[in-house]
Protein backbone atom coordinates (compact mmCIF):
# COMPACT_ATOMS: atom_id res chain seq x y z
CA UNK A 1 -1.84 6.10 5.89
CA UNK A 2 -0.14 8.72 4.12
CA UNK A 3 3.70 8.42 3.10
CA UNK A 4 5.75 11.64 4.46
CA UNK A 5 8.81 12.11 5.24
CA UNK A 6 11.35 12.00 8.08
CA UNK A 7 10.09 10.19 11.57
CA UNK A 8 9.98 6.29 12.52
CA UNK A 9 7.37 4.33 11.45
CA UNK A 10 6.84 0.97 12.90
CA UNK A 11 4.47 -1.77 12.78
CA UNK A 12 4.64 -4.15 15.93
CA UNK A 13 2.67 -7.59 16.09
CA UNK A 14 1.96 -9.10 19.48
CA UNK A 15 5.24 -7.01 20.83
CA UNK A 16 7.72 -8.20 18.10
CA UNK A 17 8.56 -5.61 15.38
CA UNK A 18 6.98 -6.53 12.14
CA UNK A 19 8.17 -3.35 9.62
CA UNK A 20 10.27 -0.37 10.45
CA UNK A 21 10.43 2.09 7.60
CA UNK A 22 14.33 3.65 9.35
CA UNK A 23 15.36 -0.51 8.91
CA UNK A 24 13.62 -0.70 5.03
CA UNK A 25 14.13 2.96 4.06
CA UNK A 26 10.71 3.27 2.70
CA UNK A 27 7.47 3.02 3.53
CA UNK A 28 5.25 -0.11 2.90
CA UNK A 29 2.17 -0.14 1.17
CA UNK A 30 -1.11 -0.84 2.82
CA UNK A 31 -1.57 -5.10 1.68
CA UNK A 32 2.10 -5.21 2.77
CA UNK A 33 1.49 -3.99 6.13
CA UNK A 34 -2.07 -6.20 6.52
CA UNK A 35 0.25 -9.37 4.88
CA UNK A 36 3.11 -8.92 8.02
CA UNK A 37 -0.04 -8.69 10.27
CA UNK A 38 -1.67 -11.86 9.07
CA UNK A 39 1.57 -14.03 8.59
CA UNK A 40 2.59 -13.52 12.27
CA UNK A 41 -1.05 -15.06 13.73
């Protein structure tokens, strides 16, 4: 993953929204993303 700027980015687990970088106003970094992923098993 590469940060850029402008667009959505969104992570979705099993159909429920787990990041959205337009809700945070950033983008997350890669253990964040796999720690979202994880928690919501």
């Amino acid at each position: 993953m590469l940060p850029s700027s402008g667009g959505v980015f969104e992570v979705t687990v099993d159909g429920e929204l787990a990041f959205s970088k337009k809700a945070q106003d950033r983008f997350p970094d890669h253990a964040e993303i796999f720690a979202e992923i994880e928690r919501r098993r």
